[in-house]
N, C-alpha and C. Protein backbone atom coordinates (compact mmCIF):
# COMPACT_ATOMS: atom_id res chain seq x y z
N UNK A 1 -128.55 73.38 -53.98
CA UNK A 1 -128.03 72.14 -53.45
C UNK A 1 -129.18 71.14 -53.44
N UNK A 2 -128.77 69.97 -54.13
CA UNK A 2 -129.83 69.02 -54.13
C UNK A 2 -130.40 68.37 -52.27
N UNK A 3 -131.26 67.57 -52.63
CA UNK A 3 -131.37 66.42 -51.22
C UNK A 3 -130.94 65.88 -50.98
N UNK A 4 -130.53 65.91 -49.30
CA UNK A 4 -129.50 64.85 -48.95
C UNK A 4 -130.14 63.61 -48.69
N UNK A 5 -131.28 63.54 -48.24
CA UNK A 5 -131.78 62.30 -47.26
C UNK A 5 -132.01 62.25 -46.19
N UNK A 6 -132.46 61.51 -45.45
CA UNK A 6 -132.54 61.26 -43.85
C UNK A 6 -130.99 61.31 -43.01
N UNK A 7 -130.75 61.66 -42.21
CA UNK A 7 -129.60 61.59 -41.73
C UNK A 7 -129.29 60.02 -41.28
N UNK A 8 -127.95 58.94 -41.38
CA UNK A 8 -127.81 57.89 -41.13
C UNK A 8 -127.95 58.18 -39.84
N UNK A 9 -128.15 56.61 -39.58
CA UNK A 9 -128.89 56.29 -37.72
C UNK A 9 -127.34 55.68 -37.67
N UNK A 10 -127.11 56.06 -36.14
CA UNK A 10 -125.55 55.82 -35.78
C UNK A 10 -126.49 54.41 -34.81
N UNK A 11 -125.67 53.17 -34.70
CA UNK A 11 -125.61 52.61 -34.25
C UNK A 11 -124.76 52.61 -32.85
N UNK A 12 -125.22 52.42 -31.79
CA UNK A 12 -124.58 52.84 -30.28
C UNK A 12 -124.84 51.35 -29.67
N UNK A 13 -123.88 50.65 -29.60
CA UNK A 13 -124.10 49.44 -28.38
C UNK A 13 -124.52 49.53 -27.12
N UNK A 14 -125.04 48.26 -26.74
CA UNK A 14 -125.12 48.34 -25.21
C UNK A 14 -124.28 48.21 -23.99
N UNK A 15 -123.94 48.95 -23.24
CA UNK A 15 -122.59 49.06 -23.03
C UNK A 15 -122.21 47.36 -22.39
N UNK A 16 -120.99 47.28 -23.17
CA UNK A 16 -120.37 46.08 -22.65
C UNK A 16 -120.20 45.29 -21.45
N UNK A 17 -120.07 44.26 -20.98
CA UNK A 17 -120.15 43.51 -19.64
C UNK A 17 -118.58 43.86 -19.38
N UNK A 18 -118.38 44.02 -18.16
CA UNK A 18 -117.05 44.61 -17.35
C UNK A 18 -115.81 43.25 -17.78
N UNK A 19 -114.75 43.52 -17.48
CA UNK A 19 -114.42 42.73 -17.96
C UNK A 19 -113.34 42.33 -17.05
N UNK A 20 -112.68 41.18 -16.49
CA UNK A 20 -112.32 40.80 -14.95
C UNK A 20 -111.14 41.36 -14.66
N UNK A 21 -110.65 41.94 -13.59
CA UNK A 21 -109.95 42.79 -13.10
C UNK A 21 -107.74 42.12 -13.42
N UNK A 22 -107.10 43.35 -14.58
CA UNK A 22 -106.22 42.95 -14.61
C UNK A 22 -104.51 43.47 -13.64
N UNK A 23 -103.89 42.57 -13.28
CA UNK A 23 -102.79 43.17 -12.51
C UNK A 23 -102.10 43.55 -13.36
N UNK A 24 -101.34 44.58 -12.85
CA UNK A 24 -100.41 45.03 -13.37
C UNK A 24 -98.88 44.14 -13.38
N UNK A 25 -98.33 44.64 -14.96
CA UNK A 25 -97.24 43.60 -15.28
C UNK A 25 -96.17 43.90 -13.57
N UNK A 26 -95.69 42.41 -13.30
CA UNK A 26 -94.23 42.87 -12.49
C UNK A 26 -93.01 43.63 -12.73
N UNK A 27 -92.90 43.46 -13.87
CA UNK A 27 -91.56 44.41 -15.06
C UNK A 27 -92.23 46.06 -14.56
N UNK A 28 -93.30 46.30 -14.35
CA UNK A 28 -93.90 47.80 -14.57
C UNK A 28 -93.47 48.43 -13.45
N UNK A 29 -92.80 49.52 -13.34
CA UNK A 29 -92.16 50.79 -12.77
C UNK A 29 -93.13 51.09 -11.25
N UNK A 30 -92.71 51.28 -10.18
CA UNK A 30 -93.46 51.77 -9.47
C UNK A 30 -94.61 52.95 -9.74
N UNK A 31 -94.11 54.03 -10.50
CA UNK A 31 -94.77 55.14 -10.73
C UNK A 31 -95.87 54.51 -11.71
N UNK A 32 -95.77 54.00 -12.87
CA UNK A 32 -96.34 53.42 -13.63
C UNK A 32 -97.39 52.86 -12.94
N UNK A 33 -96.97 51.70 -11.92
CA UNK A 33 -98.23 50.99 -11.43
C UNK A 33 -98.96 51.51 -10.65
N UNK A 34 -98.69 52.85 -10.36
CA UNK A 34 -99.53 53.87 -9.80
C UNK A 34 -100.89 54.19 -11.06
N UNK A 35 -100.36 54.75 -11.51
CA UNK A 35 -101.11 55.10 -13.10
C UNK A 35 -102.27 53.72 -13.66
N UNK A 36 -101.55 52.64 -13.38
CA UNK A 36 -102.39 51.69 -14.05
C UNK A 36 -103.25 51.58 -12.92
N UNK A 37 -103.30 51.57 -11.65
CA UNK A 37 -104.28 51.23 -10.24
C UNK A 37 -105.41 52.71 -10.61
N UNK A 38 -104.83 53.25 -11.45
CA UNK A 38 -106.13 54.69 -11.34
C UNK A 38 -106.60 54.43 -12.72
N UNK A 39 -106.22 53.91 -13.87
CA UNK A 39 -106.58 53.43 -14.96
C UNK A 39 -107.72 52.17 -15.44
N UNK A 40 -107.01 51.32 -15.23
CA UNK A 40 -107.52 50.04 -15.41
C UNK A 40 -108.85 49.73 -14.66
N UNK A 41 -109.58 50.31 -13.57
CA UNK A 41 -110.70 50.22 -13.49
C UNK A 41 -111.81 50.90 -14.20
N UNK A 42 -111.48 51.62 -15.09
CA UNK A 42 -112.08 52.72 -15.93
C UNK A 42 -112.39 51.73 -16.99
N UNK A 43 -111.34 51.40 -17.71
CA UNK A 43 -111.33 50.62 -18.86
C UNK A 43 -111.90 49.25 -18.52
N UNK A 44 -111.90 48.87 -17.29
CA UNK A 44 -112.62 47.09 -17.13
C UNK A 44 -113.55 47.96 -17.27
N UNK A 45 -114.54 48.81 -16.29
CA UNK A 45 -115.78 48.38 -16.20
C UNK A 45 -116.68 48.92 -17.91
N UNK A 46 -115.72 49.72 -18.23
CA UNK A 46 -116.19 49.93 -19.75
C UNK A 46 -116.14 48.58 -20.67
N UNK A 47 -115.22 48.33 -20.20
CA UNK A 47 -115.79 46.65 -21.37
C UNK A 47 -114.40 46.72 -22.26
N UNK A 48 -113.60 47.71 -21.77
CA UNK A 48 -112.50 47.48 -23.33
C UNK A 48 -111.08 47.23 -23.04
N UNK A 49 -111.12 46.23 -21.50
CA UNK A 49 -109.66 45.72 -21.69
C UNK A 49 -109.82 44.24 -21.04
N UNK A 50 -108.94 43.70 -22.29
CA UNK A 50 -109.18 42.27 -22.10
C UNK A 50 -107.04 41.83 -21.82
N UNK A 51 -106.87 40.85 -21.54
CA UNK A 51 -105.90 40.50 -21.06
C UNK A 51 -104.88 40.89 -22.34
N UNK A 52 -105.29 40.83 -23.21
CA UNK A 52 -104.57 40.92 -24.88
C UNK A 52 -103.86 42.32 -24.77
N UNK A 53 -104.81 43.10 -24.17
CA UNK A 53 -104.26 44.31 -23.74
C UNK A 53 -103.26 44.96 -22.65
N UNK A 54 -103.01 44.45 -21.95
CA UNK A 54 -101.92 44.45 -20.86
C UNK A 54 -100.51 45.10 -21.48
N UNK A 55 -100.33 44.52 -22.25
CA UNK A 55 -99.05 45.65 -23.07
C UNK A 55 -99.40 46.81 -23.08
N UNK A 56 -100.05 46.99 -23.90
CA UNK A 56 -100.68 48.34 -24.60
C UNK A 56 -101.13 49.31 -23.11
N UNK A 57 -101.35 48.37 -22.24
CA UNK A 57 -102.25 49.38 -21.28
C UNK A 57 -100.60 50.16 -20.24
N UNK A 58 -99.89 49.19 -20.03
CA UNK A 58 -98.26 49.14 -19.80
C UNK A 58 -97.43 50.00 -20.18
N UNK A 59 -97.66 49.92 -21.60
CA UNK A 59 -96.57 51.02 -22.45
C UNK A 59 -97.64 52.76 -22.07
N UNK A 60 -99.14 52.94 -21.89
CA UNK A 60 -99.61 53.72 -22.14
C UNK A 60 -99.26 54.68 -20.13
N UNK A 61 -99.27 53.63 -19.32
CA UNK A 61 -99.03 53.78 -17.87
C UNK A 61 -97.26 53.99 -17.98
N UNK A 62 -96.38 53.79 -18.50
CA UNK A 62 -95.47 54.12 -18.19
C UNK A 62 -95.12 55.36 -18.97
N UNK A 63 -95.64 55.62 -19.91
CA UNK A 63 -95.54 57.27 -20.76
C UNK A 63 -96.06 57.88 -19.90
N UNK A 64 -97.28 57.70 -19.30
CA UNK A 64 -98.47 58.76 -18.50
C UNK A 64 -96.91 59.15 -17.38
N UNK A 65 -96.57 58.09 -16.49
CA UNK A 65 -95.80 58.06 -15.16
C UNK A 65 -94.43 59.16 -15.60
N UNK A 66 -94.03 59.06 -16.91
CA UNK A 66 -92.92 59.82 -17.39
C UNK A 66 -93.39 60.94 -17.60
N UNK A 67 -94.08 61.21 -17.95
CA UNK A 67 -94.96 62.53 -18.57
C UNK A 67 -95.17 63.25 -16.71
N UNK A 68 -95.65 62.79 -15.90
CA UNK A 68 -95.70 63.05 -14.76
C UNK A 68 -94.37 64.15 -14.07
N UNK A 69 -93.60 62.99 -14.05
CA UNK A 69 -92.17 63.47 -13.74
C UNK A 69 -91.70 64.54 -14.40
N UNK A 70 -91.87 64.15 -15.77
CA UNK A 70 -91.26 65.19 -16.45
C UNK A 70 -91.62 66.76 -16.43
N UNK A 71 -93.27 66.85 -15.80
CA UNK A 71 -93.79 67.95 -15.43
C UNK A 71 -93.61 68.21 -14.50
N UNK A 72 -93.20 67.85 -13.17
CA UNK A 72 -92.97 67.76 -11.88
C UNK A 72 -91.44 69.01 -12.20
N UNK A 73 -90.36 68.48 -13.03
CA UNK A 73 -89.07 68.75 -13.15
C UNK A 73 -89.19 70.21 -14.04
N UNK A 74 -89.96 71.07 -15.22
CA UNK A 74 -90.25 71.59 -15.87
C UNK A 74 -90.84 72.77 -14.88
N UNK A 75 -91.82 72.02 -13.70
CA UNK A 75 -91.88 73.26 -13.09
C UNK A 75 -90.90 73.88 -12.06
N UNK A 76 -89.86 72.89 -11.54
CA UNK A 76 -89.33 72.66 -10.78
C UNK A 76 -87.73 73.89 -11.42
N UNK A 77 -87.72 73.30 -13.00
CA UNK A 77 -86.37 74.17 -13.29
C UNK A 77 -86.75 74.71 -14.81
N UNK A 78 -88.03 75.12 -14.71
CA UNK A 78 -88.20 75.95 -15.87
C UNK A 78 -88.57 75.51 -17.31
N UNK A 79 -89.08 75.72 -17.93
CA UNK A 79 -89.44 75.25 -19.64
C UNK A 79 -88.14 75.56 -20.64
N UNK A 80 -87.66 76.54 -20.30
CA UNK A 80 -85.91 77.27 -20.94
C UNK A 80 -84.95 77.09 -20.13
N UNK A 81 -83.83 76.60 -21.41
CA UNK A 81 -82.36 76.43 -21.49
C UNK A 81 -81.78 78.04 -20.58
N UNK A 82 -80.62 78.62 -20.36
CA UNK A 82 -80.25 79.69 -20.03
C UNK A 82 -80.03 80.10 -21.21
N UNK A 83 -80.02 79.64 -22.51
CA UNK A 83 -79.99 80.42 -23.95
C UNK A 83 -81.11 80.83 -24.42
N UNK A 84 -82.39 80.52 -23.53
CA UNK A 84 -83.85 80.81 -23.98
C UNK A 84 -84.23 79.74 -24.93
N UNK A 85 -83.54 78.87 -25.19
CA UNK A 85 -84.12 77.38 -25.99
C UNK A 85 -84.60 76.48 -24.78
N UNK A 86 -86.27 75.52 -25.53
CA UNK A 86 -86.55 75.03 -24.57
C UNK A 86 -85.65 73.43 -24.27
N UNK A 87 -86.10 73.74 -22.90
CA UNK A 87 -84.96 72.47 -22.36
C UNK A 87 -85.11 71.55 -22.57
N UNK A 88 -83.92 70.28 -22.56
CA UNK A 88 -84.14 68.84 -23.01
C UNK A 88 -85.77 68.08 -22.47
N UNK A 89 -85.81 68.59 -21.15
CA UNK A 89 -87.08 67.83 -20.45
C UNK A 89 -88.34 67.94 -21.39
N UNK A 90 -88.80 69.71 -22.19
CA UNK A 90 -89.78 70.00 -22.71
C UNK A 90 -89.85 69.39 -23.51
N UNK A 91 -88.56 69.29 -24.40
CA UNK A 91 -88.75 68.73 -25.46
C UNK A 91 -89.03 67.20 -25.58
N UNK A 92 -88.17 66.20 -24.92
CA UNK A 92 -88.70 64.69 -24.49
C UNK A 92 -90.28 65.07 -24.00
N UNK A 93 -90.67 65.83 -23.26
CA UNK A 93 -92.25 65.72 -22.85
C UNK A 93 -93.09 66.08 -24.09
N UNK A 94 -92.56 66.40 -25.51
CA UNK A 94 -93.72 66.65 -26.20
C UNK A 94 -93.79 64.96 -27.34
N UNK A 95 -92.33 65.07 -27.51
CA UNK A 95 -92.50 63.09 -27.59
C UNK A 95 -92.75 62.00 -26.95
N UNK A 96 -93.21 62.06 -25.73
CA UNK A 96 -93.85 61.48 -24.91
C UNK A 96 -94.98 61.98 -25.33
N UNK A 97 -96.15 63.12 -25.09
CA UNK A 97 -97.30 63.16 -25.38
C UNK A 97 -97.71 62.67 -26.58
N UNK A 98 -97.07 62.67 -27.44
CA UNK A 98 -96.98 61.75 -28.73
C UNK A 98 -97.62 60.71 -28.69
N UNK A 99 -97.01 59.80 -28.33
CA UNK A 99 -96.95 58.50 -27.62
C UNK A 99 -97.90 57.80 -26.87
N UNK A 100 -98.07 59.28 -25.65
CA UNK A 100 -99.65 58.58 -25.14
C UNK A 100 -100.79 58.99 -25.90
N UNK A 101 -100.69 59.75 -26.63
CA UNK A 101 -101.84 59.71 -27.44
C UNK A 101 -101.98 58.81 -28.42
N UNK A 102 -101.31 58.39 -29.28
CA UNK A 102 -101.48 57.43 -29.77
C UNK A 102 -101.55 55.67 -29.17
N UNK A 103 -100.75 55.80 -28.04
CA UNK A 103 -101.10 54.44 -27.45
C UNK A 103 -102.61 54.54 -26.73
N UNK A 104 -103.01 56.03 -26.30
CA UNK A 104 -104.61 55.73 -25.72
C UNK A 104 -105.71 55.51 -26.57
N UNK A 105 -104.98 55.73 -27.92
CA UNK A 105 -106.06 55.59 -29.19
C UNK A 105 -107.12 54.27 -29.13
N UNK A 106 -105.73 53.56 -29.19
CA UNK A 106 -106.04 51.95 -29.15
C UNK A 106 -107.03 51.55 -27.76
N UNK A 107 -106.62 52.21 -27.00
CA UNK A 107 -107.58 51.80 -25.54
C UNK A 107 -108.84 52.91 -25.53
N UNK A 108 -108.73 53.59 -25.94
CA UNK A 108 -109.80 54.40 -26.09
C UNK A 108 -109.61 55.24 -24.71
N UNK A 109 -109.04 56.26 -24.58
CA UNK A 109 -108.33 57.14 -23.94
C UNK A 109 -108.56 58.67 -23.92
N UNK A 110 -108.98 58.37 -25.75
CA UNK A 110 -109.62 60.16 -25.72
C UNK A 110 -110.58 59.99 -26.46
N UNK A 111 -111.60 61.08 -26.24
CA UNK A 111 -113.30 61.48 -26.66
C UNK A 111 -113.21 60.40 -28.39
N UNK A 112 -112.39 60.44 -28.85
CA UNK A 112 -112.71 60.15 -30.28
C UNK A 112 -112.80 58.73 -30.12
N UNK A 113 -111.52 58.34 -30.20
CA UNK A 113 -111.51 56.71 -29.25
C UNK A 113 -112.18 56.08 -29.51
N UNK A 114 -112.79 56.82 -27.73
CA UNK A 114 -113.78 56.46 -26.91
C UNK A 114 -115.48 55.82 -27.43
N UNK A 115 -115.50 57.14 -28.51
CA UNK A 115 -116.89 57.07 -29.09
C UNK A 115 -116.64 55.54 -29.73
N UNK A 116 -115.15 55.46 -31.22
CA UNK A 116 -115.48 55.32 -32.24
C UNK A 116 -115.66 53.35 -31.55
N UNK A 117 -115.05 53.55 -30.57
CA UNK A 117 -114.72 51.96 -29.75
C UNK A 117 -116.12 51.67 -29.39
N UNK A 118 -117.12 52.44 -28.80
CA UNK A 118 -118.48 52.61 -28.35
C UNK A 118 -119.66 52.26 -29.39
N UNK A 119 -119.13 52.59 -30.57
CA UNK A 119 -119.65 51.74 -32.06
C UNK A 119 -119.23 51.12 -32.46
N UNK A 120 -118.31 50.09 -31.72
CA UNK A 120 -117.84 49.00 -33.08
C UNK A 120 -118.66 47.96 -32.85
N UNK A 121 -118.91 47.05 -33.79
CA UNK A 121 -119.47 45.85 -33.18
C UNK A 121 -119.46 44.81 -31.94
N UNK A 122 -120.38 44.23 -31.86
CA UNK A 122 -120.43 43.66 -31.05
C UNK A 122 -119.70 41.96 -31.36
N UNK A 123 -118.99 41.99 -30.31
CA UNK A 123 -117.94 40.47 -31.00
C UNK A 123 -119.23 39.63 -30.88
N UNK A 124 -119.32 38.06 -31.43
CA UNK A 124 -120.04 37.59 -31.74
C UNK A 124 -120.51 36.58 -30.04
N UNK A 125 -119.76 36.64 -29.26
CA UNK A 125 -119.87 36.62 -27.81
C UNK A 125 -120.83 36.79 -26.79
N UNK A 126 -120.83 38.14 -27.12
CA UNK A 126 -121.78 38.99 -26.11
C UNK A 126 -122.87 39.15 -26.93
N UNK A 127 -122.99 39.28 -28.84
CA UNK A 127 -124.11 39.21 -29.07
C UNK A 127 -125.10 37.67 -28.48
N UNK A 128 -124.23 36.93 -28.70
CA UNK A 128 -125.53 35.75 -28.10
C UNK A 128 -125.53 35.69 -26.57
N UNK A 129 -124.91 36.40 -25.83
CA UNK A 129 -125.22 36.45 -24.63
C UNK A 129 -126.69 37.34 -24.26
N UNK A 130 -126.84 38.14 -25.30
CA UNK A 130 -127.70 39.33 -25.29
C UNK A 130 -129.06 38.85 -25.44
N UNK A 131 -130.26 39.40 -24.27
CA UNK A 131 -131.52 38.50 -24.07
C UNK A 131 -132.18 39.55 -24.97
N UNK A 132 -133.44 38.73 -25.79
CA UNK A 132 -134.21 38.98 -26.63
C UNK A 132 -134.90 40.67 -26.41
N UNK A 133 -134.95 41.03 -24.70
CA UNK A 133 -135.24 42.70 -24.42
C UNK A 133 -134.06 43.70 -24.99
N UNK A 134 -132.73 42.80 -24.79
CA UNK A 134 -131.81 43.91 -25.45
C UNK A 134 -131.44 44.19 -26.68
N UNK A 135 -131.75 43.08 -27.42
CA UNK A 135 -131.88 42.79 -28.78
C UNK A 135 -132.78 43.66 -29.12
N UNK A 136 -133.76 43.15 -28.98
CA UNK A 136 -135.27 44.51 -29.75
C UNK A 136 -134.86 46.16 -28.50
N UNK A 137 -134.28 46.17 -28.02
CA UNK A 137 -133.76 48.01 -27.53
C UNK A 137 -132.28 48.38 -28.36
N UNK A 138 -131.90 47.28 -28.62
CA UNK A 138 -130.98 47.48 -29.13
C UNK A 138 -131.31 48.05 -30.74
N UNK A 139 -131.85 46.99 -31.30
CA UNK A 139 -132.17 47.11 -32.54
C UNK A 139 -133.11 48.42 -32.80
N UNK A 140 -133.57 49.25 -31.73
CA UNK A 140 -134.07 50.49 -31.81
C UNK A 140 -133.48 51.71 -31.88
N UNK A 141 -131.72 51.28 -31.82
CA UNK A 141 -130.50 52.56 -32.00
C UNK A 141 -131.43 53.43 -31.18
N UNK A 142 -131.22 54.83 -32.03
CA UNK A 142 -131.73 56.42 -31.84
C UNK A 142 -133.40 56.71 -32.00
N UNK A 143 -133.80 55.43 -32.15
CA UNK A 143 -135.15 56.11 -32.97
C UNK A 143 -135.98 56.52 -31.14
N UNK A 144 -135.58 55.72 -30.54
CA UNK A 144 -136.34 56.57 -29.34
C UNK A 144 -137.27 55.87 -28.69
């Protein structure tokens, strides 16, 4: 096997400035706005929800709140039909997990996300907000 090279230097930002605290929609479900009051401070102070996001964060809090229930009821009357097929609930709960996984994609929800959101650039915003110490630490990625 030939040479590969140096391994590429991953670029890692500095973590983002928080970003101002959003309410939850009025349309949103009681249970739901439970979910978003334990959510949405996670994601402000990470830097990755801006008002644009309020849908997305909405649709992802009212799957979570269903997904809830729906486990609540599963343990409550079982994973099986009396024919040994699983019951309507299991089955809606695995299209729901569907759902929030792909809607947490976008918010960065799970490890992969999380990272790949943690490397994207920096909008052109916060780079000029960024003082000349974070710039040159910045511009030092991984090297240490």
């Amino acid at each position: 096997m030939g040479l590969r090279g140096p391994m590429p230097q991953t670029r890692v930002n500095p973590p983002r400035k928080p970003s101002p605290p959003l309410e939850p929609p009025s349309w949103l479900p009681a249970a739901a706005t439970r979910v978003w009051v334990e959510t949405e401070p996670h994601l402000r102070l990470a830097g990755r929800l801006r008002a644009e996001h309020a849908d997305s964060l909405a649709q992802w809090c009212a799957t979570a709140a269903e997904l809830r229930h729906l486990a609540v009821a599963i343990d409550r009357d079982g994973p099986l039909t009396d024919s040994g097929s699983p019951s309507p609930a299991v089955k809606l709960a695995a299209r729901l997990r569907s759902v929030l996984l792909l809607t947490g994609r976008s918010l960065g929800l799970d490890p992969a996300s999380a990272s790949r959101l943690d490397r994207a650039p920096i909008n052109a915003e916060e780079d000029a907000e960024m003082d000349e110490f974070e710039k040159f630490i910045h511009s030092r990625g991984d090297r240490g």
